[in-house]
C-alpha atoms as a PDB file:
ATOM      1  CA  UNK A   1     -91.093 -13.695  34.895  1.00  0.00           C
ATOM      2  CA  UNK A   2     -87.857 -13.028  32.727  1.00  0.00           C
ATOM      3  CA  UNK A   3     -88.976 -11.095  29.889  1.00  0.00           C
ATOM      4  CA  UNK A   4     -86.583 -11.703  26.013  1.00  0.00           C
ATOM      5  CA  UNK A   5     -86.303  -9.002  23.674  1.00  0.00           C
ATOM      6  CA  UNK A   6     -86.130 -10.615  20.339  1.00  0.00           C
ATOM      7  CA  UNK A   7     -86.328  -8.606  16.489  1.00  0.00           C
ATOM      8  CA  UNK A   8     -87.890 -10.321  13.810  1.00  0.00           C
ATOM      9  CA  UNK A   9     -86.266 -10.313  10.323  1.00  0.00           C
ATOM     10  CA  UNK A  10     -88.645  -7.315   8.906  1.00  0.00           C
ATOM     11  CA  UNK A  11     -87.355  -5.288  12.107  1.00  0.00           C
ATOM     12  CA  UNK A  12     -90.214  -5.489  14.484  1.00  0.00           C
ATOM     13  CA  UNK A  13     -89.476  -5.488  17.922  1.00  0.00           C
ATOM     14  CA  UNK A  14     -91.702  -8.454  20.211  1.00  0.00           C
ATOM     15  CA  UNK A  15     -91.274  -9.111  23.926  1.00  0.00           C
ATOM     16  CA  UNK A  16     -92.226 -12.787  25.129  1.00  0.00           C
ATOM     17  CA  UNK A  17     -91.130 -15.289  28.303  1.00  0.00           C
ATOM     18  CA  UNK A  18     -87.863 -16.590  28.311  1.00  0.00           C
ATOM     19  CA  UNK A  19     -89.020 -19.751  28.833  1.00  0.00           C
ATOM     20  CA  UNK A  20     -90.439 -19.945  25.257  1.00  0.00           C
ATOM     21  CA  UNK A  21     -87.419 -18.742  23.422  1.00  0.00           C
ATOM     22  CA  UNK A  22     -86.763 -22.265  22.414  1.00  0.00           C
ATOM     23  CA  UNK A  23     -90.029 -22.453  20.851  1.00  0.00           C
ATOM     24  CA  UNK A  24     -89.809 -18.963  19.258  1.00  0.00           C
ATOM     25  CA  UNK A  25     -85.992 -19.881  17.839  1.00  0.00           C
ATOM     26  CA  UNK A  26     -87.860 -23.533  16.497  1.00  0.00           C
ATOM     27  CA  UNK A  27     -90.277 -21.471  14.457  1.00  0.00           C
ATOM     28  CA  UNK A  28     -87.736 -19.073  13.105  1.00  0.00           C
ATOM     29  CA  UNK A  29     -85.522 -21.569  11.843  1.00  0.00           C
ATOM     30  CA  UNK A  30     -88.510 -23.177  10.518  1.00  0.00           C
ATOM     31  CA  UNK A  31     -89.557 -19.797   8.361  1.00  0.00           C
ATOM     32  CA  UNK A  32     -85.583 -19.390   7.501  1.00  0.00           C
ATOM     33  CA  UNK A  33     -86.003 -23.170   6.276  1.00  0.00           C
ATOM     34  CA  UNK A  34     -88.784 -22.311   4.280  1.00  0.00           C
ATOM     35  CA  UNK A  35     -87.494 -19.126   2.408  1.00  0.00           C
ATOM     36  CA  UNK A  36     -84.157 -21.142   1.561  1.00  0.00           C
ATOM     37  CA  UNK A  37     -86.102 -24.094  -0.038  1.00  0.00           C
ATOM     38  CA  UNK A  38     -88.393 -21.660  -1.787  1.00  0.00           C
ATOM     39  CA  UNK A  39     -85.528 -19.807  -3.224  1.00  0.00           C
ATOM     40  CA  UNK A  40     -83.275 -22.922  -3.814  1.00  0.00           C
ATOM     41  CA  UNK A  41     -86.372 -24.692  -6.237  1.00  0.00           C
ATOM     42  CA  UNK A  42     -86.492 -21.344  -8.195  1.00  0.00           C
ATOM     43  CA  UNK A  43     -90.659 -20.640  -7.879  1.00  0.00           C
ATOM     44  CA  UNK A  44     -91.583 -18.844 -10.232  1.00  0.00           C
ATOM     45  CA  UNK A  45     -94.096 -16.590  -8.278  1.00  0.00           C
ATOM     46  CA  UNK A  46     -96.481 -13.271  -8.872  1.00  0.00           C
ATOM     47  CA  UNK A  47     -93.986 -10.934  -8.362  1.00  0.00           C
ATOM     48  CA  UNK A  48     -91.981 -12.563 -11.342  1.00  0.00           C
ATOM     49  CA  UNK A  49     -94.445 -11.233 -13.109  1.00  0.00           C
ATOM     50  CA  UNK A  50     -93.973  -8.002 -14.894  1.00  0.00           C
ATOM     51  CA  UNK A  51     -97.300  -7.651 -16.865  1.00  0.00           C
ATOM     52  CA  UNK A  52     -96.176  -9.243 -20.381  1.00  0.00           C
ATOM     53  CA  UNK A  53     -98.949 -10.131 -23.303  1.00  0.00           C
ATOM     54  CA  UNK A  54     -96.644 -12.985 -24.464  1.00  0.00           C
ATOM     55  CA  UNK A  55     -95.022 -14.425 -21.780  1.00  0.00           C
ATOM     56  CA  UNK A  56     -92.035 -17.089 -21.404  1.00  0.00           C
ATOM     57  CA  UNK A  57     -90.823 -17.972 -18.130  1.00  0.00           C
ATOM     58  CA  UNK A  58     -86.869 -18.127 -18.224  1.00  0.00           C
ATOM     59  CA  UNK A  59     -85.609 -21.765 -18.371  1.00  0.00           C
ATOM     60  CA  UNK A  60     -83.855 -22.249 -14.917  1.00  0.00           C
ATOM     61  CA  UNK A  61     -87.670 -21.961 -12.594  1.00  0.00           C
ATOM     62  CA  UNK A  62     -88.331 -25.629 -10.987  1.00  0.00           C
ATOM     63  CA  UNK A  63     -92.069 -24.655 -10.298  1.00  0.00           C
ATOM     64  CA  UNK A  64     -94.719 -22.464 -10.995  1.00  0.00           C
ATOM     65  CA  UNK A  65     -96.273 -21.333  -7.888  1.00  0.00           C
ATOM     66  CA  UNK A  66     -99.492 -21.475  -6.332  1.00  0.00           C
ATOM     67  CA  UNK A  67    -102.331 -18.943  -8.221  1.00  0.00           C
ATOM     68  CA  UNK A  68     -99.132 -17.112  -9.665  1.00  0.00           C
ATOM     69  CA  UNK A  69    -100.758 -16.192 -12.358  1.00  0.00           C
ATOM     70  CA  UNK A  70    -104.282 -16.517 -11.948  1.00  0.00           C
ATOM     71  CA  UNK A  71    -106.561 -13.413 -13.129  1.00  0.00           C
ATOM     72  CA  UNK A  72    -104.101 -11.882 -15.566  1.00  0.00           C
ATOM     73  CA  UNK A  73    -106.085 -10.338 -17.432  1.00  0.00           C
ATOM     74  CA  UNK A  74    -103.148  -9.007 -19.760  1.00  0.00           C
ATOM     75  CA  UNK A  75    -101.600 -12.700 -20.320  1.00  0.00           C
ATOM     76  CA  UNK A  76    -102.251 -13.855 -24.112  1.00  0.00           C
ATOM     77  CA  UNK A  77     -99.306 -16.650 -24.551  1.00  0.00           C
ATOM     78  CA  UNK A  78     -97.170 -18.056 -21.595  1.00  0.00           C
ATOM     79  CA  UNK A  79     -94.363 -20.262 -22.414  1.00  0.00           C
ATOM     80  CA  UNK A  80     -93.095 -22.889 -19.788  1.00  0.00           C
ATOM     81  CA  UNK A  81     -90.075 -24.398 -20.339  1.00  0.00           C
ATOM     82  CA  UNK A  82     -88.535 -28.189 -19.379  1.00  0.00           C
ATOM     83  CA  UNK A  83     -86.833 -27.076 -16.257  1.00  0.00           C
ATOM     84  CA  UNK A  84     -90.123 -26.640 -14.540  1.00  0.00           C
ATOM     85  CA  UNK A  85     -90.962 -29.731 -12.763  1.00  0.00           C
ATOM     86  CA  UNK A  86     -94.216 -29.004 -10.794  1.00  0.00           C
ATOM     87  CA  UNK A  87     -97.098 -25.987 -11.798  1.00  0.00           C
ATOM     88  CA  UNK A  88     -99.022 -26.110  -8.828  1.00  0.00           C
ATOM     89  CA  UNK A  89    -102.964 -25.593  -8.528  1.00  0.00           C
ATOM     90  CA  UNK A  90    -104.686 -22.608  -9.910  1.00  0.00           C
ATOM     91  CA  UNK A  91    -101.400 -21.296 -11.496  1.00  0.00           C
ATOM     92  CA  UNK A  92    -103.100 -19.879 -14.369  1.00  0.00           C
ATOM     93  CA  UNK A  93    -106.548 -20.079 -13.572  1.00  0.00           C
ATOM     94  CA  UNK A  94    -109.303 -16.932 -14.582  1.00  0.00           C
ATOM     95  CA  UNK A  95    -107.314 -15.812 -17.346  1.00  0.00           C
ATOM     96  CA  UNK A  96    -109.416 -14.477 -19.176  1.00  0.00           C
ATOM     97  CA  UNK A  97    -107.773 -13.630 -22.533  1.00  0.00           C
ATOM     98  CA  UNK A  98    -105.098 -16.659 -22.573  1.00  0.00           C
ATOM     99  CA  UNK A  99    -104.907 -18.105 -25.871  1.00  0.00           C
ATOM    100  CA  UNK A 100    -101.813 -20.044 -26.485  1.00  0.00           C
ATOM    101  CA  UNK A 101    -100.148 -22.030 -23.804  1.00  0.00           C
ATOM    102  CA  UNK A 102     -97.056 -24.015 -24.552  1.00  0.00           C
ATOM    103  CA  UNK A 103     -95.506 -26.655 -22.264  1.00  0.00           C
ATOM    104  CA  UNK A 104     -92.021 -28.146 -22.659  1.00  0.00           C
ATOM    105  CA  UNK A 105     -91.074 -31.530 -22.481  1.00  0.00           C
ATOM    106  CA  UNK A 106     -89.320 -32.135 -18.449  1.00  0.00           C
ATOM    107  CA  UNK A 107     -92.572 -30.879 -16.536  1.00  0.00           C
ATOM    108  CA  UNK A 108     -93.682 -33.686 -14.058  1.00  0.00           C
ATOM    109  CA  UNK A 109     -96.813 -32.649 -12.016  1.00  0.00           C
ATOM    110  CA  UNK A 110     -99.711 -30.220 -13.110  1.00  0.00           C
ATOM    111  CA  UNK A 111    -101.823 -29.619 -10.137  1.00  0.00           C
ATOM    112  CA  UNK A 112    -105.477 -29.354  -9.467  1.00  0.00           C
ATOM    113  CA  UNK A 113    -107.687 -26.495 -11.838  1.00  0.00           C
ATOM    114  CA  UNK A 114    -104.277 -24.811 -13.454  1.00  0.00           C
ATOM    115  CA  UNK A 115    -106.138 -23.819 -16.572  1.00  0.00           C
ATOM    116  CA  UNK A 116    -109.535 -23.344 -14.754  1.00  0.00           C
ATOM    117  CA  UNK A 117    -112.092 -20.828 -16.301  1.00  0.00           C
ATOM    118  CA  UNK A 118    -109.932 -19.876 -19.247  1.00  0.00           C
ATOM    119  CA  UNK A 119    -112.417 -19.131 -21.753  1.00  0.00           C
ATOM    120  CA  UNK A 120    -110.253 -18.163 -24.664  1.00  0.00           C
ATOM    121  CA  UNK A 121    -107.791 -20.873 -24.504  1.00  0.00           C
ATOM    122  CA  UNK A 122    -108.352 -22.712 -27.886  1.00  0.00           C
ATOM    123  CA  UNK A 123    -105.747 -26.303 -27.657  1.00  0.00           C
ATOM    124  CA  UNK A 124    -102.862 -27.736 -25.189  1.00  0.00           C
ATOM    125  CA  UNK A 125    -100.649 -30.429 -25.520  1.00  0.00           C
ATOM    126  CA  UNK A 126     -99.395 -32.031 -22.683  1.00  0.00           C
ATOM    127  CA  UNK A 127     -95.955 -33.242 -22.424  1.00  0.00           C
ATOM    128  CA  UNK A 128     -95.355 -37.172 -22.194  1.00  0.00           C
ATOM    129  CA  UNK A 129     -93.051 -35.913 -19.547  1.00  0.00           C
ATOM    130  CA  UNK A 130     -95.926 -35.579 -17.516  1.00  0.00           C
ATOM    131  CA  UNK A 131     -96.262 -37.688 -15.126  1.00  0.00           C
ATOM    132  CA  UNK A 132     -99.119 -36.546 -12.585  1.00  0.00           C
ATOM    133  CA  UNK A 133    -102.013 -34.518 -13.799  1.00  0.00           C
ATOM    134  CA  UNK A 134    -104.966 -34.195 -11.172  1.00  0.00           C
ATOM    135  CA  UNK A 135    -108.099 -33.069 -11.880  1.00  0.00           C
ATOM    136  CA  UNK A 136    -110.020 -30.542 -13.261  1.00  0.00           C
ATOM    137  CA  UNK A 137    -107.395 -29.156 -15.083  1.00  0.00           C
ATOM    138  CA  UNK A 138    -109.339 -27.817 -17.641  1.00  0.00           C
ATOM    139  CA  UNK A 139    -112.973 -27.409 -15.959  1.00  0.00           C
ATOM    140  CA  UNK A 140    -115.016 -24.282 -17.449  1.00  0.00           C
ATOM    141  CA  UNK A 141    -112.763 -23.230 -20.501  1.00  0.00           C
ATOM    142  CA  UNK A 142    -115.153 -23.609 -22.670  1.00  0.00           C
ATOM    143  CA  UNK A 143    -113.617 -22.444 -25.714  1.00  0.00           C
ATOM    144  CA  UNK A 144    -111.409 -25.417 -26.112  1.00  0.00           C
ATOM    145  CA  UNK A 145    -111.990 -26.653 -29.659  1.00  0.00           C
ATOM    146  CA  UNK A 146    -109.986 -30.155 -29.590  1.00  0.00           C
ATOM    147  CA  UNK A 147    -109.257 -33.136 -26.893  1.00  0.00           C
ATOM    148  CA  UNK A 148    -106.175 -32.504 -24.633  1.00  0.00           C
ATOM    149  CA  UNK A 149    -103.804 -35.161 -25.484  1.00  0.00           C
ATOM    150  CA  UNK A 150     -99.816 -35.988 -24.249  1.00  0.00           C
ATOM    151  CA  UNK A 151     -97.654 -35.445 -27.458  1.00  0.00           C
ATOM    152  CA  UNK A 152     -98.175 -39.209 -28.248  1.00  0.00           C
ATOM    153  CA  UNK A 153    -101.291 -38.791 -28.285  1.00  0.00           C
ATOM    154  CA  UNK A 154    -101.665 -42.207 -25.770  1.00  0.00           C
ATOM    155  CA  UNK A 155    -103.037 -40.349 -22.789  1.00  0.00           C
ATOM    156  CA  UNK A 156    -106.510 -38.265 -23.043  1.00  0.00           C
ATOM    157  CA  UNK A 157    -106.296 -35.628 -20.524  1.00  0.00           C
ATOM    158  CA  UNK A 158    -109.866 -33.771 -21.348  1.00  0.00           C
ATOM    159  CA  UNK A 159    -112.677 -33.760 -23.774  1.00  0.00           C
ATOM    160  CA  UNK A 160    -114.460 -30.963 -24.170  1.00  0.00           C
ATOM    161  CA  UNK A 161    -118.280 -30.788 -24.117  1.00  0.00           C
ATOM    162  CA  UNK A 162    -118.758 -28.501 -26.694  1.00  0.00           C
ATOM    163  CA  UNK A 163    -117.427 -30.870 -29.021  1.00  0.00           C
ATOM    164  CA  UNK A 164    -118.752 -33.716 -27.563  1.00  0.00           C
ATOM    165  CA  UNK A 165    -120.619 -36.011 -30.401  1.00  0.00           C
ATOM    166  CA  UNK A 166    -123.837 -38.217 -29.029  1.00  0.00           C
ATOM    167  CA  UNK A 167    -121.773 -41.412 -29.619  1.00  0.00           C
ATOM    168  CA  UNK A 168    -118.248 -40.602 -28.693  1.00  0.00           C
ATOM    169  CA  UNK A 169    -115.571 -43.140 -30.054  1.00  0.00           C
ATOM    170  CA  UNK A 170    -112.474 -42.704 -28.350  1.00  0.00           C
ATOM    171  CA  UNK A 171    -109.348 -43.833 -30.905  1.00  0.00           C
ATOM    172  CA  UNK A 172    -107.330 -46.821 -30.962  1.00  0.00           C
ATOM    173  CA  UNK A 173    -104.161 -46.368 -29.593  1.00  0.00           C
ATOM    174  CA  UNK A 174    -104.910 -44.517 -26.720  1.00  0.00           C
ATOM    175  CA  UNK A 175    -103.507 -46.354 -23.360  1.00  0.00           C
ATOM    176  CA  UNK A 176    -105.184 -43.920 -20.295  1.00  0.00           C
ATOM    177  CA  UNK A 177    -107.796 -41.998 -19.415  1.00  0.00           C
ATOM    178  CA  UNK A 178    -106.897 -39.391 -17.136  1.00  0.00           C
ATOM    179  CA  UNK A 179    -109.438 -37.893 -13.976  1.00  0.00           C
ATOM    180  CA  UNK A 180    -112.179 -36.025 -14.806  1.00  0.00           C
ATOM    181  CA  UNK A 181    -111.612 -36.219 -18.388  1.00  0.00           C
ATOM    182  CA  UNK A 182    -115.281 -36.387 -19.649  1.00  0.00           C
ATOM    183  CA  UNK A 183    -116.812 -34.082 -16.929  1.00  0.00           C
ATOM    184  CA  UNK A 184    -120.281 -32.882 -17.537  1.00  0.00           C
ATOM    185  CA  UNK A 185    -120.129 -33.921 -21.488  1.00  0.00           C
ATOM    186  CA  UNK A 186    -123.451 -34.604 -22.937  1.00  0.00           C
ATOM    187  CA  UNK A 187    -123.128 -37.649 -25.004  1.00  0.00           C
ATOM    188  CA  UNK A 188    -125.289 -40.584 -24.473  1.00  0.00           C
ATOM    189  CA  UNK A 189    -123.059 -43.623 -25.270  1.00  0.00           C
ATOM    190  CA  UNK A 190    -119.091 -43.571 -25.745  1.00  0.00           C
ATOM    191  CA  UNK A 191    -117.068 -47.041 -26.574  1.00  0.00           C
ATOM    192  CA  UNK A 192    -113.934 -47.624 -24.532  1.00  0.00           C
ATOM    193  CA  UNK A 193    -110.895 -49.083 -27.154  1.00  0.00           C
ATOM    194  CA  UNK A 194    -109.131 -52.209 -26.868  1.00  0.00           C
ATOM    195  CA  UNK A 195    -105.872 -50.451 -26.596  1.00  0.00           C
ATOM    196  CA  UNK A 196    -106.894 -49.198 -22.813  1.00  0.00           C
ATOM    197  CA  UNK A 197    -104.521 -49.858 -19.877  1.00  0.00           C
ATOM    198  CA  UNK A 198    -106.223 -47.852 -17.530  1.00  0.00           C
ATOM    199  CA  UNK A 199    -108.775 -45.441 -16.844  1.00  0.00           C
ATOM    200  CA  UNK A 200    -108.607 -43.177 -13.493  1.00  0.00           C
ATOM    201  CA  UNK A 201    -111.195 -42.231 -11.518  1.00  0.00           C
ATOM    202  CA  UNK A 202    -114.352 -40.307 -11.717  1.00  0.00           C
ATOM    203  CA  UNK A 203    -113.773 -40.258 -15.587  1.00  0.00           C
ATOM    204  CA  UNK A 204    -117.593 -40.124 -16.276  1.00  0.00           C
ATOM    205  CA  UNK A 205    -118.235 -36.918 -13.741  1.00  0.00           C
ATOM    206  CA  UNK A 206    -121.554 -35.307 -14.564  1.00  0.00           C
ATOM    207  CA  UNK A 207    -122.492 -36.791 -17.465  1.00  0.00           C
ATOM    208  CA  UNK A 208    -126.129 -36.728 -16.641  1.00  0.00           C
ATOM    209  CA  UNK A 209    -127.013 -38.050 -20.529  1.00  0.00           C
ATOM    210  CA  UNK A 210    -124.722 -41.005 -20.302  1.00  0.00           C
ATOM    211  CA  UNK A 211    -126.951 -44.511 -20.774  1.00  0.00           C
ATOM    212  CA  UNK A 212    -124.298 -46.946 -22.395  1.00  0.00           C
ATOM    213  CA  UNK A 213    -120.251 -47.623 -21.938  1.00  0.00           C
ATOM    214  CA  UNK A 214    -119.033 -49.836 -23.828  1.00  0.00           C
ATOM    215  CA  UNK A 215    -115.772 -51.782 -23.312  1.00  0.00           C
ATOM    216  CA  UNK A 216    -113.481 -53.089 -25.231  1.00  0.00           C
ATOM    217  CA  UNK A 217    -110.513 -53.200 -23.480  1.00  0.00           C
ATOM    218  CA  UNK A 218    -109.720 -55.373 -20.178  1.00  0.00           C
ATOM    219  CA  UNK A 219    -111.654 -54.695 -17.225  1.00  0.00           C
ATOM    220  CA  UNK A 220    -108.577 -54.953 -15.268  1.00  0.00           C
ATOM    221  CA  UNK A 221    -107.534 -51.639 -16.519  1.00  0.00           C
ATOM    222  CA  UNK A 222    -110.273 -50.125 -14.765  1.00  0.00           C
ATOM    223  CA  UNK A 223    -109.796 -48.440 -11.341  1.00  0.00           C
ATOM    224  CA  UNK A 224    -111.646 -47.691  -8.742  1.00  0.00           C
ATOM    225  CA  UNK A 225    -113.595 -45.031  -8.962  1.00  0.00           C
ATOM    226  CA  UNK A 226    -113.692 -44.949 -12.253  1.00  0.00           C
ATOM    227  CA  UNK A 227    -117.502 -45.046 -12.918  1.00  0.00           C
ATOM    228  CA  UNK A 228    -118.548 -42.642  -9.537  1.00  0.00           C
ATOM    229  CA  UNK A 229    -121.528 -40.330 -10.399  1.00  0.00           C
ATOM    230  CA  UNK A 230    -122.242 -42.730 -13.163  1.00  0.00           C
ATOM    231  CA  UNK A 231    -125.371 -44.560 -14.203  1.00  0.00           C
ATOM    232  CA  UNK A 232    -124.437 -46.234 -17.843  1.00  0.00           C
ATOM    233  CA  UNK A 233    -125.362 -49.715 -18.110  1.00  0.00           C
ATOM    234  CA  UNK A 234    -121.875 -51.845 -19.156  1.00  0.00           C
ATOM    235  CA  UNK A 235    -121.968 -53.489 -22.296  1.00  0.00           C
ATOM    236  CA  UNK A 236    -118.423 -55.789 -23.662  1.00  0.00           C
ATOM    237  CA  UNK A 237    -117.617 -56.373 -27.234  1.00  0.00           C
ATOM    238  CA  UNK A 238    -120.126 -58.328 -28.556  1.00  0.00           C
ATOM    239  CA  UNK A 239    -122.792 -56.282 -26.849  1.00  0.00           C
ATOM    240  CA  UNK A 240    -123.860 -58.269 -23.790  1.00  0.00           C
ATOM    241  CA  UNK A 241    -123.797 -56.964 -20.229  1.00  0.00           C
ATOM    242  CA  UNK A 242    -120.981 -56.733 -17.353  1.00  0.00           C
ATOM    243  CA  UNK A 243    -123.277 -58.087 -14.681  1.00  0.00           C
ATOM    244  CA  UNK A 244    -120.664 -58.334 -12.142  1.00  0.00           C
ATOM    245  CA  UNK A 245    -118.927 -54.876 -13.071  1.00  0.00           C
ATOM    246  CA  UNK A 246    -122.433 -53.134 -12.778  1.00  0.00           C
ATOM    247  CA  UNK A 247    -123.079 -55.413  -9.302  1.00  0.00           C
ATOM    248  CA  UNK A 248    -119.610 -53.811  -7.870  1.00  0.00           C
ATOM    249  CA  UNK A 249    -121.191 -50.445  -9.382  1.00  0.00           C
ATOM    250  CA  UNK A 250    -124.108 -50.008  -8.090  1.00  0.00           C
ATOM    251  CA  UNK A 251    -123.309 -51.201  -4.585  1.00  0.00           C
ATOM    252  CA  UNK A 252    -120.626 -48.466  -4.725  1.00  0.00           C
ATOM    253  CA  UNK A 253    -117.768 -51.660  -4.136  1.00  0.00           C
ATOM    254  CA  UNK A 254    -114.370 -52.201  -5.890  1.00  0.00           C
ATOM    255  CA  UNK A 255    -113.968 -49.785  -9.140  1.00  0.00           C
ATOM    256  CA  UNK A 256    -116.745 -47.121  -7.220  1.00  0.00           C
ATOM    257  CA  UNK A 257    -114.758 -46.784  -4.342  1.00  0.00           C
END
């Protein structure tokens, strides 16, 4: 069998069959691919990191990377400006003794548990920028002291459950309700405004006190989804039932799905 002598890029010497240098050179320029993308977006990545208190990311980074930051236990304030257009999951997660988090107008995405388990971090605004937020952004800070809101205040990102009241009203004037905003709050009965255009899914997560929802706005803003882990009874405006949104419900059809 012909035997190739090949050197990787760190400078290591490996020995495999000719016949699957094609294969070999496939990968390669696969990794090579990879590093050039990587360094064309700008990722902003751990090793950007040089231990600041108050931190603010130069403007010019395209994306936060994956856990860059999580369990900095030195990181107070970190600044992220508009040219970032994607922080991805668990960026800034554990961080302990985070306080003040600003985000720019231009970010896009924020992935899945970016602020997870920050226990000192008091308020956020998201930017109306924002145009994908998935869930469990927030899940476990506890020491949030107000609702996460866009700028506009017409998307509700999170509520807290300290804070949450046994009837919770949610204001006129607010158009969504984002994914897991209400997880594990303890209220028993929370009225949905008029103003509604749509509500994501599992909003209603773990709220094992929950016993009444009531809806003001049009159904059809509801998605599916929207009332998993969820056993409110429905009620509309002037106080009567849903019968056919609590059918579709409970037989885990249509909006449950």
């Amino acid at each position: 069998m012909s035997i190739l002598k090949t050197i990787l890029d760190c400078g290591k010497e490996i020995f495999l069959p000719r016949d699957r240098e094609p294969v070999f050179r496939l990968f390669a320029r696969k990794q090579e691919l990879f590093q050039k993308n990587k360094t064309e977006r700008k990722v902003f990545l751990r090793e950007n990191y040089r231990g600041e208190k108050q931190l603010v990311i130069p403007d010019g980074y395209e994306e936060i990377g994956f856990n860059a930051l999580e369990k900095c236990r030195r990181l107070e304030s970190v600044t992220v400006p508009g040219s970032v257009k994607t922080i991805q999951s668990r960026a800034f997660a554990e961080c302990p003794n985070l306080k003040e988090v600003t985000l720019c107008e231009g970010i896009k995405v924020i992935d899945t548990n970016v602020f997870t388990d920050c226990p000192g971090l008091k308020s956020v605004v998201i930017p109306d920028s924002v145009e994908d937020m998935r869930g469990g952004a927030f899940y476990k800070s506890g020491g949030l002291t107000e609702p996460v809101y866009n700028a506009s205040k017409t998307v509700l990102y999170y509520y807290p459950a300290s804070i949450a009241k046994d009837h919770l009203v949610i204001p006129e004037g607010v158009e969504r309700i984002a994914t897991d905003a209400f997880i594990k709050c303890g209220f028993s009965e929370v009225t949905i405004p008029s103003t509604i255009k749509k509500m994501d899914r599992r909003i209603f997560c773990d709220c094992e006190n929950l016993k009444t929802i009531r809806i003001l706005c049009d159904p059809e803003a509801l998605c599916k989804g929207v009332f998993s882990q969820c056993d409110a009874v429905l009620l509309k405006r002037d106080g009567s039932r849903f019968p056919w949104l609590e059918t579709l419900k409970y037989q885990g059809e249509s909006l449950t799905e």
